[in-house]
Protein backbone atom coordinates (compact mmCIF):
# COMPACT_ATOMS: atom_id res chain seq x y z
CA UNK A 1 27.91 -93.04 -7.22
CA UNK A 2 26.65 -90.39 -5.00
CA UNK A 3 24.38 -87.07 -6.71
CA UNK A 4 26.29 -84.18 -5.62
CA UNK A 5 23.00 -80.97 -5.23
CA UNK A 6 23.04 -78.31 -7.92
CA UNK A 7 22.86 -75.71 -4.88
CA UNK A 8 26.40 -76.81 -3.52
CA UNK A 9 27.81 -77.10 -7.38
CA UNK A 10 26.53 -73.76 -7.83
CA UNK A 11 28.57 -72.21 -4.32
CA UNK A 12 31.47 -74.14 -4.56
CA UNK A 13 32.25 -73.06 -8.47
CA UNK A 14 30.76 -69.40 -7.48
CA UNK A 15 33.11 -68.99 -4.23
CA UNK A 16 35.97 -70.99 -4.80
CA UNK A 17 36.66 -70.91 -8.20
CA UNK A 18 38.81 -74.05 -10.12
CA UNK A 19 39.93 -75.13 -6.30
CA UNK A 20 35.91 -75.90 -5.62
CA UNK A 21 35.04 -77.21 -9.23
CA UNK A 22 38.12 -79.55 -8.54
CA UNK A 23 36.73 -80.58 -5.08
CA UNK A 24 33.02 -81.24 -6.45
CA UNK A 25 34.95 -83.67 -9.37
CA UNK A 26 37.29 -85.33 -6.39
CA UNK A 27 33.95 -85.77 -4.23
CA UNK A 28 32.42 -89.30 -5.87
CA UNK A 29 35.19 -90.72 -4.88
CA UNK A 30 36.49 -89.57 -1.36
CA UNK A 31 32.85 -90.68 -0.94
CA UNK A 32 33.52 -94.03 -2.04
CA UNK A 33 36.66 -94.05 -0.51
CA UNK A 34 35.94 -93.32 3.20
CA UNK A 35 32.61 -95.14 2.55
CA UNK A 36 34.71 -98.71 2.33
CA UNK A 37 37.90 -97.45 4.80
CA UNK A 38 35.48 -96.48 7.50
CA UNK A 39 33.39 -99.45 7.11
CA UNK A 40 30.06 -97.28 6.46
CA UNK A 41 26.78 -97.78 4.35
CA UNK A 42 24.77 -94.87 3.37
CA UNK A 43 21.60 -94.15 4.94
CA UNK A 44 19.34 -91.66 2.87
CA UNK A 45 19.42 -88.58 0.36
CA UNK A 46 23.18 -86.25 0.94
CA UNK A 47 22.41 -82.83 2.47
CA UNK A 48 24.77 -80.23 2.06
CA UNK A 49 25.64 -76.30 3.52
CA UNK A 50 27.27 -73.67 1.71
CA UNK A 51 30.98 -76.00 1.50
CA UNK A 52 30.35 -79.41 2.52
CA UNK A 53 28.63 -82.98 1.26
CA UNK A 54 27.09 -84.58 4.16
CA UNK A 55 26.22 -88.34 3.64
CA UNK A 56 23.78 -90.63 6.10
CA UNK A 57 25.20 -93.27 7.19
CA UNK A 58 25.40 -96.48 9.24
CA UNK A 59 28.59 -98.12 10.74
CA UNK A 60 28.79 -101.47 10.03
CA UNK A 61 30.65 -102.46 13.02
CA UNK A 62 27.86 -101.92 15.24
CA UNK A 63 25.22 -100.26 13.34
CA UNK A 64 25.64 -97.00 14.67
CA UNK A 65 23.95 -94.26 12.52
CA UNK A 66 26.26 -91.08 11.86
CA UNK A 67 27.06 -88.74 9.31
CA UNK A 68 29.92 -88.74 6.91
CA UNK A 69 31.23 -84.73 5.83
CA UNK A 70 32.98 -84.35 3.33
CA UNK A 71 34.98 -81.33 2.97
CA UNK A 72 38.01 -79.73 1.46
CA UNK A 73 40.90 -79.29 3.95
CA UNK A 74 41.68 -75.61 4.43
CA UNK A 75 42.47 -73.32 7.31
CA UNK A 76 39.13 -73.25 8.02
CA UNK A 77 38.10 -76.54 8.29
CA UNK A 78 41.47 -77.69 9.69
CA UNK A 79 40.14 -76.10 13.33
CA UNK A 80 36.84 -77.77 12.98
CA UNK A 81 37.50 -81.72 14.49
CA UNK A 82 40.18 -79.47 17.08
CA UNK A 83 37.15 -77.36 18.58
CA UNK A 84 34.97 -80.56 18.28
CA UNK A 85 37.08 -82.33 20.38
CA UNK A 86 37.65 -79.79 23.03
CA UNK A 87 34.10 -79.20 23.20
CA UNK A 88 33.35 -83.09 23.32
CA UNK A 89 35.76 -83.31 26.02
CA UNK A 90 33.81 -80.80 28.01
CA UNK A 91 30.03 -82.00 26.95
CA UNK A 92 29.68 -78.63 25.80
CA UNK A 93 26.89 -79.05 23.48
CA UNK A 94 28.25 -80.00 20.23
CA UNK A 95 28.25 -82.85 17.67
CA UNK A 96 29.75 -85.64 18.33
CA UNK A 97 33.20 -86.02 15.93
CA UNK A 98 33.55 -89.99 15.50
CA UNK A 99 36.46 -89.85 13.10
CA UNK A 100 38.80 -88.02 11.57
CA UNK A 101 41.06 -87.99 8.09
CA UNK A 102 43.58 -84.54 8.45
CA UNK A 103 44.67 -84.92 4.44
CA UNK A 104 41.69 -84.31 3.68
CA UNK A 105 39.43 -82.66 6.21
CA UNK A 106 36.74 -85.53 6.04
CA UNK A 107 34.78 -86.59 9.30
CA UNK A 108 32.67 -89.28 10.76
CA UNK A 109 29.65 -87.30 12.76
CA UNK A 110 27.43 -87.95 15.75
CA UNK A 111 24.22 -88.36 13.70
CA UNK A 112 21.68 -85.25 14.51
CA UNK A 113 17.60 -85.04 13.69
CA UNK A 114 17.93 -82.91 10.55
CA UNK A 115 14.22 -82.52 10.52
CA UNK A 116 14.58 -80.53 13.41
CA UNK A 117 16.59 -77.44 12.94
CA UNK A 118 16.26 -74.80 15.89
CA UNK A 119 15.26 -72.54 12.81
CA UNK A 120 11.91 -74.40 12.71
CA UNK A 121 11.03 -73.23 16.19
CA UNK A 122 8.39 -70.57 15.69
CA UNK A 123 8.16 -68.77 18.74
CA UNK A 124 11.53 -66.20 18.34
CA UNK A 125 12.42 -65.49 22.31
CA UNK A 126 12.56 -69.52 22.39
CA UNK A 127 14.97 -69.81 19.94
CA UNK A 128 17.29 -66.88 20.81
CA UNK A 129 17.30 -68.41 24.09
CA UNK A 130 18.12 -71.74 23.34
CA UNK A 131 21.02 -70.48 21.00
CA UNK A 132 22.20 -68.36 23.99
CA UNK A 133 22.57 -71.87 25.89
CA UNK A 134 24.16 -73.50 23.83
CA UNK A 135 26.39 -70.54 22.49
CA UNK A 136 27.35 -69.79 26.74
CA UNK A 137 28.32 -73.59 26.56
CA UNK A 138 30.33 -73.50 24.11
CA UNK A 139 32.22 -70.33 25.13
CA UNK A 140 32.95 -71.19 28.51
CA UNK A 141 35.48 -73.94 27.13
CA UNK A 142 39.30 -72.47 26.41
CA UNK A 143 40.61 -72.70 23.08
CA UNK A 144 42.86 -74.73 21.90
CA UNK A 145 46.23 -74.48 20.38
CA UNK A 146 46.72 -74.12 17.04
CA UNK A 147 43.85 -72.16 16.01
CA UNK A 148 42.85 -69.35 14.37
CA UNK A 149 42.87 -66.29 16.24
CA UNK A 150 40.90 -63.53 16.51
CA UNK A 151 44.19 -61.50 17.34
CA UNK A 152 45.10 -61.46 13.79
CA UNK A 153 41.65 -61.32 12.29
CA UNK A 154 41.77 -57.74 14.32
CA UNK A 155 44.66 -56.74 12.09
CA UNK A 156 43.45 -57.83 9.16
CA UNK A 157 40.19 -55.73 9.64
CA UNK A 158 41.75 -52.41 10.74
CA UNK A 159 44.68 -52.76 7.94
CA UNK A 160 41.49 -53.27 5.03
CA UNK A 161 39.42 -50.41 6.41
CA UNK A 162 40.51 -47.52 4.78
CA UNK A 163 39.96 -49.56 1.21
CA UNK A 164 36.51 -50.53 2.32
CA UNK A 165 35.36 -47.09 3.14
CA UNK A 166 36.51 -45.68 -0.29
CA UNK A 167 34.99 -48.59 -1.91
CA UNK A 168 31.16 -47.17 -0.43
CA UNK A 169 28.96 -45.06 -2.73
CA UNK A 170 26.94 -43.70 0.62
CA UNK A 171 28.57 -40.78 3.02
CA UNK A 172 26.86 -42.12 5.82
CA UNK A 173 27.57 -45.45 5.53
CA UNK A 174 31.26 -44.90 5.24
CA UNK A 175 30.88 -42.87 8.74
CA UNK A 176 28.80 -45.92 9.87
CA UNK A 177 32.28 -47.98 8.66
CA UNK A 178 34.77 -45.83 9.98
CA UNK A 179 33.00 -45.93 13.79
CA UNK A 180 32.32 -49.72 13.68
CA UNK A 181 36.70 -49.72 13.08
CA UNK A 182 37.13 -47.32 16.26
CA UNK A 183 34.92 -49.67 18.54
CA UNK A 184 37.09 -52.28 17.82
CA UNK A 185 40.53 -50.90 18.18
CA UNK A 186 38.38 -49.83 21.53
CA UNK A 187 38.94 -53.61 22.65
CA UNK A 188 41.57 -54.93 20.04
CA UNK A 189 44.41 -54.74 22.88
CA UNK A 190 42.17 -58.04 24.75
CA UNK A 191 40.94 -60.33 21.98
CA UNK A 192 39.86 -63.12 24.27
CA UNK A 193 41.04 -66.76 24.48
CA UNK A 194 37.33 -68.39 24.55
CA UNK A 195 36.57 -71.30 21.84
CA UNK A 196 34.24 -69.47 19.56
CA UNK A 197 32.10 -71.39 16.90
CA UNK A 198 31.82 -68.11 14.69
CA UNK A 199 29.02 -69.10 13.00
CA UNK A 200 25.98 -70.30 15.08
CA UNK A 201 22.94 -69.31 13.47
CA UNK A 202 19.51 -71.22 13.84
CA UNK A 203 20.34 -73.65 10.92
CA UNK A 204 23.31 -75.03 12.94
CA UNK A 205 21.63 -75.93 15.85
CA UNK A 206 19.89 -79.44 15.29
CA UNK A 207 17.56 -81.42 17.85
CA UNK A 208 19.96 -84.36 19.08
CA UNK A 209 18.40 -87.94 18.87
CA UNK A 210 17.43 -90.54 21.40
CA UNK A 211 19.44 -93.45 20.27
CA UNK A 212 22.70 -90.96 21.15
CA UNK A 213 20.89 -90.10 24.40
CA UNK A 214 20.31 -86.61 23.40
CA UNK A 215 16.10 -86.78 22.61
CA UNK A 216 16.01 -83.84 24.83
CA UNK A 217 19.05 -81.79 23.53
CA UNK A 218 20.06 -78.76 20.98
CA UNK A 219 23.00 -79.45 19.68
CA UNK A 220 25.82 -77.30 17.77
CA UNK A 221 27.33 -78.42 14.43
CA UNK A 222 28.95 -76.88 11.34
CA UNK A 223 32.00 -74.50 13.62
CA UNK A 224 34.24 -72.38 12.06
CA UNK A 225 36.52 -72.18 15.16
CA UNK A 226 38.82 -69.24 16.43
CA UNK A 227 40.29 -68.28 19.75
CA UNK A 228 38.97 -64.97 21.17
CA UNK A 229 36.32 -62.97 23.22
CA UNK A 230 32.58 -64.33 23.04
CA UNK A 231 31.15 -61.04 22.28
CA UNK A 232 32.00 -61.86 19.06
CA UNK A 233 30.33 -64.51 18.56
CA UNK A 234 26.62 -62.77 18.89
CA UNK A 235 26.58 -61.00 15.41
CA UNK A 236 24.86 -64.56 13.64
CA UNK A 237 22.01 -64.80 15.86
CA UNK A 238 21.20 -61.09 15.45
CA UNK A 239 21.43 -61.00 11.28
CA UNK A 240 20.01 -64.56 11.16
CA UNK A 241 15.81 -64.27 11.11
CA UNK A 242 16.49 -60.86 10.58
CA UNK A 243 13.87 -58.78 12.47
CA UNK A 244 15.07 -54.69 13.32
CA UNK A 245 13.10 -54.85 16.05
CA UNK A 246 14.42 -57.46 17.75
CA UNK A 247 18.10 -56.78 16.95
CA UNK A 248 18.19 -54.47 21.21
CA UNK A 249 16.53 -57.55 23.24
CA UNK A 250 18.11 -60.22 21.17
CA UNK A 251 21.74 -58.78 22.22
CA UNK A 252 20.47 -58.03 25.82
CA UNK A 253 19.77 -61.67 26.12
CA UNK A 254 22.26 -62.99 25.11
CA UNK A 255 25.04 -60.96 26.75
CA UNK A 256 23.20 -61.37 29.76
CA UNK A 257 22.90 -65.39 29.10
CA UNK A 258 26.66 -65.59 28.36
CA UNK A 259 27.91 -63.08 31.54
CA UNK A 260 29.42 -60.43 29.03
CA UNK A 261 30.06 -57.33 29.37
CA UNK A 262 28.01 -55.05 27.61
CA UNK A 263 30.32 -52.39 26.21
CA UNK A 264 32.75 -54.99 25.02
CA UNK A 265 30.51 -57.41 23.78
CA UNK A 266 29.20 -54.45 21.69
CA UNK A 267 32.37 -53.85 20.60
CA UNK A 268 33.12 -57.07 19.28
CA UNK A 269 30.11 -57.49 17.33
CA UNK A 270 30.21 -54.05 15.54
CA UNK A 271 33.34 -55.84 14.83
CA UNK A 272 31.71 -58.77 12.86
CA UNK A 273 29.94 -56.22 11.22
CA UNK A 274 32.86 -54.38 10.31
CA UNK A 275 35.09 -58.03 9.15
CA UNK A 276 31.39 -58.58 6.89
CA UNK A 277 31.30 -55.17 5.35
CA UNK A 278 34.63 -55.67 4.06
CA UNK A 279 34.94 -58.87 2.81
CA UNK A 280 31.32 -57.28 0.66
CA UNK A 281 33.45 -54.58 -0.23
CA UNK A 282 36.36 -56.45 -1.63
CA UNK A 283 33.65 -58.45 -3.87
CA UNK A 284 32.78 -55.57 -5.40
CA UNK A 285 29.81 -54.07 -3.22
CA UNK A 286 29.61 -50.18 -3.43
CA UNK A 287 26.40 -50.79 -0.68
CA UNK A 288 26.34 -52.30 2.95
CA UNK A 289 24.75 -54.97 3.71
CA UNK A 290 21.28 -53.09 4.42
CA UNK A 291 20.81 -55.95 7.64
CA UNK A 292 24.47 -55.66 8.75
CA UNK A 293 24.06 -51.60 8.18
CA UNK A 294 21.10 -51.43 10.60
CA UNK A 295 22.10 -54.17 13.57
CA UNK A 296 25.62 -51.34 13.44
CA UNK A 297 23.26 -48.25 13.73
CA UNK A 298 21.63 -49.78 16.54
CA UNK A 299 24.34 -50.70 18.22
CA UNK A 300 26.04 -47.71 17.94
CA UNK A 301 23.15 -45.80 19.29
CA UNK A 302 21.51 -44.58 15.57
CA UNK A 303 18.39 -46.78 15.17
């Protein structure tokens, strides 16, 4: 039997409802399952993210360590071993996908150094530009078919705006709202065809190990893949280790680092903040995120 953390009970049955409290009671045994089919032992305590069990463990074949995830298979996750492929395929800088089971979104991982999270790095410019690396890496690989795109996530936005902004209590922030939605019909006509990761904060970014021949490597893991422009891809390493004053350089880096262009990379990630704002406002927020609020008002000139 494997302990399934309190902290991923608690998000699954918070987020998704009877579908996650029916994935936590299927979990013992897909564990036990793709423990015996894929010839594994584990290898130390299960760690865990905001969706997924993640089990240490070591093939038997050859006594390879990796990492068994279990997840449930959605349209999120279904993109996840795609973009890990492409990006394998390239040596682009992410984790290593060993094996894959499409019913039901489980995978067999490179193992990563989980005591080393690029989060851990103290110094802040050394981190940002790490993530920069790695994230200009990862971009620079085209996505895909199949995947989500940011083409429709575009429409989505603009078609929920008008909702969102009569959902906030705060004048300003529903002008702050209703600009964020005209920078991105600004560059909605070009949505990009890059392989984005959509989600690479410092907690996804893991030191690689030696026995995979990566002692010396960052390493991205945990995608939530979609076709489109990079520029929209920046937003989690400006709210993540939140810091106002950091939020100009932090973008100037980085859209140096990846070749963007300014304007449009701005764009785009007023337009994260704009897809965040909304998805708080459909769960009943009458407030903006005060983090997501501010990284807007800088970007749109205001801070």
């Amino acid at each position: 039997m494997i302990d399934i953390p309190d902290a991923l009970i608690a998000t699954r049955s918070k987020y998704s409802g009877e579908t996650g409290r029916a994935f936590l009671a299927a979990l013992p045994g897909l564990a036990d399952r793709f423990l015996g089919e894929w010839g594994l032992r584990p290898d130390g305590a299960a760690m865990h993210g905001m969706c997924a069990l993640v089990l240490p463990v070591v093939r038997a074949s050859d006594g390879r360590r990796a990492a068994l995830k279990l997840q449930a298979a959605d349209e999120e996750t279904a993109g996840e071993p795609v973009a890990l492929r492409a990006w394998g395929e390239a040596g682009a800088g992410a984790v290593g996908l060993l094996g894959h089971d499409a019913g039901t979104g489980t995978m067999l991982l490179e193992r990563l150094d989980e005591r080393r999270p690029l989060s851990a790095v103290a110094d802040e410019r050394t981190a940002v530009e790490v993530l920069a690396g790695l994230l200009a890496r990862l971009t620079s690989v085209p996505a895909p078919d199949g995947l989500r795109r940011l083409g429709d996530a575009v429409e989505r936005m603009l078609d929920g705006v008008e909702r969102a902004v009569a959902g906030l209590a705060d004048a300003e922030e529903r002008r702050l709202l209703v600009d964020c939605a005209a920078a991105v019909r600004e560059v909605a006509g070009e949505p990009g065809d890059r392989l984005l990761h959509w989600d690479l904060h410092y907690d996804n970014v893991l030191a690689g190990r030696a026995e995979e021949g990566r002692a010396h490597e960052w390493v991205a893991l945990d995608p939530k893949p979609l076709a489109g422009d990079p520029g929209f891809d920046l937003m989690p390493a400006l709210h993540n280790r939140f810091d106002a004053s950091t939020v100009r350089w932090r973008f100037d880096l980085m859209t140096e680092a990846l070749g963007l262009d300014r304007e449009r990379a701005r764009a785009w990630t007023l337009g994260r903040a704009l897809q965040n704002s909304i998805w708080d406002v459909t769960d009943g927020e009458s407030r903006l995120g005060p983090e997501q609020a501010e990284i807007a008002r800088q970007l749109l000139g205001r801070g």
